[in-house]
C-alpha atoms as a PDB file:
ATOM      1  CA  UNK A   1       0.000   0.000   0.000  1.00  0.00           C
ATOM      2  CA  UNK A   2       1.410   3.327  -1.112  1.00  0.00           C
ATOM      3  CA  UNK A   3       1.480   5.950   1.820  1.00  0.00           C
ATOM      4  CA  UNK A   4       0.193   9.259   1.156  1.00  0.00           C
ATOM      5  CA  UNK A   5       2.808  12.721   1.357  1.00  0.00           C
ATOM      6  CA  UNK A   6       2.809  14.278   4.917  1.00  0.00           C
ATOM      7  CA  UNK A   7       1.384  18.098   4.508  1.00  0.00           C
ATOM      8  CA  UNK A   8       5.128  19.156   4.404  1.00  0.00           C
ATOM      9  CA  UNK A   9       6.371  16.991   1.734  1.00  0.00           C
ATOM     10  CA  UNK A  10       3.339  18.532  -0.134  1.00  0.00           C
ATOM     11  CA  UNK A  11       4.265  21.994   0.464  1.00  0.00           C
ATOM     12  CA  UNK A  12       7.696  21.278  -0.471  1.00  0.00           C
ATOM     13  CA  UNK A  13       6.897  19.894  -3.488  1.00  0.00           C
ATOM     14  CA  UNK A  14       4.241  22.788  -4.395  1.00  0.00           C
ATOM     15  CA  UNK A  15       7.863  25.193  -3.029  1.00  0.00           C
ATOM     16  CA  UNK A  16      10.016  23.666  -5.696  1.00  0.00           C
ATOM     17  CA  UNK A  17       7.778  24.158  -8.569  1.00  0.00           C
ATOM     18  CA  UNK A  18       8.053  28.473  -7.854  1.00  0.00           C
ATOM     19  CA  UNK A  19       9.617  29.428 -10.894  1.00  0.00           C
ATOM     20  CA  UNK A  20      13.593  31.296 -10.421  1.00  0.00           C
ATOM     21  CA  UNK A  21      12.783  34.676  -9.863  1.00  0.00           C
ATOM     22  CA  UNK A  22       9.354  34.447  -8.582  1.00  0.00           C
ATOM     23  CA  UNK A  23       7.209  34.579  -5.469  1.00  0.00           C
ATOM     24  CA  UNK A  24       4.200  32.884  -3.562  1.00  0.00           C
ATOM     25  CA  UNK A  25       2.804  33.547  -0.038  1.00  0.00           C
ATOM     26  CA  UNK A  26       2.133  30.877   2.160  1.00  0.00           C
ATOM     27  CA  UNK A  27      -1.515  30.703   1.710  1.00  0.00           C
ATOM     28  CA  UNK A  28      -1.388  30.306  -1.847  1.00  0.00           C
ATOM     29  CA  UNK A  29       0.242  27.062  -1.171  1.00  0.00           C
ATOM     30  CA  UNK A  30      -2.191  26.147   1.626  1.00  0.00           C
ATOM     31  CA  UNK A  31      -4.972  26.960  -0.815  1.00  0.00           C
ATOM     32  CA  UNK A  32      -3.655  24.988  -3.663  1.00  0.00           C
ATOM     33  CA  UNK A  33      -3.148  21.735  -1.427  1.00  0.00           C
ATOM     34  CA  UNK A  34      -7.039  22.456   0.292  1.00  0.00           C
ATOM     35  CA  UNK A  35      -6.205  23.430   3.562  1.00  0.00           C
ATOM     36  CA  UNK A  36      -7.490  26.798   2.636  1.00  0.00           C
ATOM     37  CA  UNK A  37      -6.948  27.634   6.230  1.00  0.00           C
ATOM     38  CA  UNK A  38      -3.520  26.346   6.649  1.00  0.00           C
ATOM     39  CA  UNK A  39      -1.570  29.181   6.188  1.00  0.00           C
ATOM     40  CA  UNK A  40       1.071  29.141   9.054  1.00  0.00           C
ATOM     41  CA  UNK A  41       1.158  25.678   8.889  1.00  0.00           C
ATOM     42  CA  UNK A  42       3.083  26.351   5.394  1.00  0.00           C
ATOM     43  CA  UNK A  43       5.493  28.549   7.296  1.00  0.00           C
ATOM     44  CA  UNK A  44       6.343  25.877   9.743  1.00  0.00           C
ATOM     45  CA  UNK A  45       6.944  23.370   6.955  1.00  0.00           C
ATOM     46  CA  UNK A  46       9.194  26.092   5.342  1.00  0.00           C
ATOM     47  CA  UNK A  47      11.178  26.876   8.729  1.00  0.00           C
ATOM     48  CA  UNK A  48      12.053  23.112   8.819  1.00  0.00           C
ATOM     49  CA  UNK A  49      12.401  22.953   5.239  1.00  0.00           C
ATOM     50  CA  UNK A  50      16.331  22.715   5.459  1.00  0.00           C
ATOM     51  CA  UNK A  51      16.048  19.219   6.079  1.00  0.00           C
ATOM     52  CA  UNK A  52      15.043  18.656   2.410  1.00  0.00           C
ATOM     53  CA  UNK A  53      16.933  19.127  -0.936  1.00  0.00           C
ATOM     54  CA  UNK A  54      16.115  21.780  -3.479  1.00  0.00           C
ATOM     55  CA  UNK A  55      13.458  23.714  -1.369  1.00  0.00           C
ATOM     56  CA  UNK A  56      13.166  27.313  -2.019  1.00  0.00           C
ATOM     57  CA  UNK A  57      11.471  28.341   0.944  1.00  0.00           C
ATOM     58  CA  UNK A  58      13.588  31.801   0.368  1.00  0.00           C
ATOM     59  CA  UNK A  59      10.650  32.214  -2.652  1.00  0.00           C
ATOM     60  CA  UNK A  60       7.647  32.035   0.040  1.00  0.00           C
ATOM     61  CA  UNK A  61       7.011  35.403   1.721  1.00  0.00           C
ATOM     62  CA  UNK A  62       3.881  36.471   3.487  1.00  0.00           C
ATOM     63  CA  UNK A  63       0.467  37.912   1.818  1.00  0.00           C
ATOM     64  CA  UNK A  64       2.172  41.276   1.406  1.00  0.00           C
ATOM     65  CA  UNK A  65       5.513  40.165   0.345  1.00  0.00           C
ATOM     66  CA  UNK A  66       7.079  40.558   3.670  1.00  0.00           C
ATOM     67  CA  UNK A  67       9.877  38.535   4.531  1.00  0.00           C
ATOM     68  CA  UNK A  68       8.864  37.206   7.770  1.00  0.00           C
ATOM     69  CA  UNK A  69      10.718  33.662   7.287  1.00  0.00           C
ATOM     70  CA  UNK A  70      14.435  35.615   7.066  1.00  0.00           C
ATOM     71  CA  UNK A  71      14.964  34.303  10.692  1.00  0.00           C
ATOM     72  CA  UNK A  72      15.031  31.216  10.222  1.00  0.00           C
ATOM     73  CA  UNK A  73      17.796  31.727   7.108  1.00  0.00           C
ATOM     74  CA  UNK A  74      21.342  31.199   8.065  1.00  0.00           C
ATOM     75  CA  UNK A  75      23.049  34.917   8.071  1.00  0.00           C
ATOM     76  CA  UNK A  76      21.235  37.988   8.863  1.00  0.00           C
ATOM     77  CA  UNK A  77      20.117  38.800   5.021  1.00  0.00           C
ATOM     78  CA  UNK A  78      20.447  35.582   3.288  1.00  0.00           C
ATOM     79  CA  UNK A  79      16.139  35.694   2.499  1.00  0.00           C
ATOM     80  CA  UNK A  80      17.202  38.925   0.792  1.00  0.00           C
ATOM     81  CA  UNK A  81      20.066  37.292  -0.829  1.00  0.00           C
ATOM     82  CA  UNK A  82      18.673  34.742  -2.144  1.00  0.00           C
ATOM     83  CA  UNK A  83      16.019  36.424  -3.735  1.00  0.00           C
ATOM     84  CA  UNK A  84      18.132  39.209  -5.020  1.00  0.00           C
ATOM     85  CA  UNK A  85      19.998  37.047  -6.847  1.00  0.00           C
ATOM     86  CA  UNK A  86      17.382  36.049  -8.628  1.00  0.00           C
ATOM     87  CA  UNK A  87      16.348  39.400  -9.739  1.00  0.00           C
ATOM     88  CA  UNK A  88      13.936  40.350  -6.998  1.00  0.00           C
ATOM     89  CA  UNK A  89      13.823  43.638  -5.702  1.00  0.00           C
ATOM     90  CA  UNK A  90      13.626  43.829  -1.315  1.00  0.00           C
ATOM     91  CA  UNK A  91      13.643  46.940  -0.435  1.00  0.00           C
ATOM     92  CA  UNK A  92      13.042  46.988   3.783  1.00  0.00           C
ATOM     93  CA  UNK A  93      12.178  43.499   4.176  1.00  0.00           C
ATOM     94  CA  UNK A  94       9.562  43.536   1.706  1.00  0.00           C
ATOM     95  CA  UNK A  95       9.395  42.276  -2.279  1.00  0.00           C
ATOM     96  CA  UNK A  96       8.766  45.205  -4.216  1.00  0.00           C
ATOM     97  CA  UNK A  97       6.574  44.503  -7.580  1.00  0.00           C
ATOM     98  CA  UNK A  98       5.250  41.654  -5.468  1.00  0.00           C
ATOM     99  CA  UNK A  99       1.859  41.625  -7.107  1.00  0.00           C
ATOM    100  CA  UNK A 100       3.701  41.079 -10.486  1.00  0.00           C
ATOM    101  CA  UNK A 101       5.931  38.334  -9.370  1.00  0.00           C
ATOM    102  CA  UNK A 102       3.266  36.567  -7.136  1.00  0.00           C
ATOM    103  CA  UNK A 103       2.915  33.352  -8.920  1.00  0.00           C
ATOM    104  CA  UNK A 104      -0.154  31.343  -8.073  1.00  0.00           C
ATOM    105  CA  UNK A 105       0.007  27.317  -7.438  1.00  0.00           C
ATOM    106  CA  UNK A 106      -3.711  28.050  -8.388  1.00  0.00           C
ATOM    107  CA  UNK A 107      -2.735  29.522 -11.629  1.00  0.00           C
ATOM    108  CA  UNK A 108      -0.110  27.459 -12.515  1.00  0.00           C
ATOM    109  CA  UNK A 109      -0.807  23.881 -11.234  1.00  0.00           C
ATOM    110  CA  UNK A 110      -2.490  21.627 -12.695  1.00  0.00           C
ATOM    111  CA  UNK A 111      -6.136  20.779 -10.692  1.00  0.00           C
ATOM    112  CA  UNK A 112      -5.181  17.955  -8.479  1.00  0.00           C
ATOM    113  CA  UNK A 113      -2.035  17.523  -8.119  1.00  0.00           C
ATOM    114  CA  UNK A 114      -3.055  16.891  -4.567  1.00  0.00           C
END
């Protein structure tokens, strides 16, 4: 009998389909995997996210593009970094443009993934 995903291994692999250079909040993700409601359970699965290869948890901000996961980053700006390299713009903690370069699991998924 095949076991289902835990939640986090579901987030994680909703995480690693954000395109380079592109952002989702944690709800979005939540949404997308119907837990509508699961918001900060997203943000736990990205804080303990560095226990798993090729998660980029530095791509999931809050509903306003806030960077409220940069704690939990190595280094004091790595979030920022990260994202910077990419091509996003932070400018005090938050992504600018972040309406533009929200991408939406809803969007962009197919239906049923999970």
């Amino acid at each position: 009998m095949k076991q289902e995903p835990s939640f986090f291994q579901r987030v994680y692999d909703v995480a690693r389909k954000i395109p380079h250079g592109r952002v989702t909040n944690y709800g979005a993700i939540a949404k997308y995997l119907g837990q509508a409601g699961s918001a900060r359970m997203v943000g736990w699965a990205m804080n303990a996210s560095g226990t798993e290869e090729d998660v980029p948890a530095h791509r999931v901000v809050n509903r306003n593009g806030l960077l409220t996961g940069k704690h939990y980053f190595d280094g004091t700006n790595l979030m920022q970094q990260l994202l910077e390299s990419e091509g996003v713009t932070v400018v005090e903690n938050k992504v600018t443009d972040f309406e533009s370069l929200f991408w939406d699991p809803m969007k962009e998924l197919p239906p049923g993934m999970y």
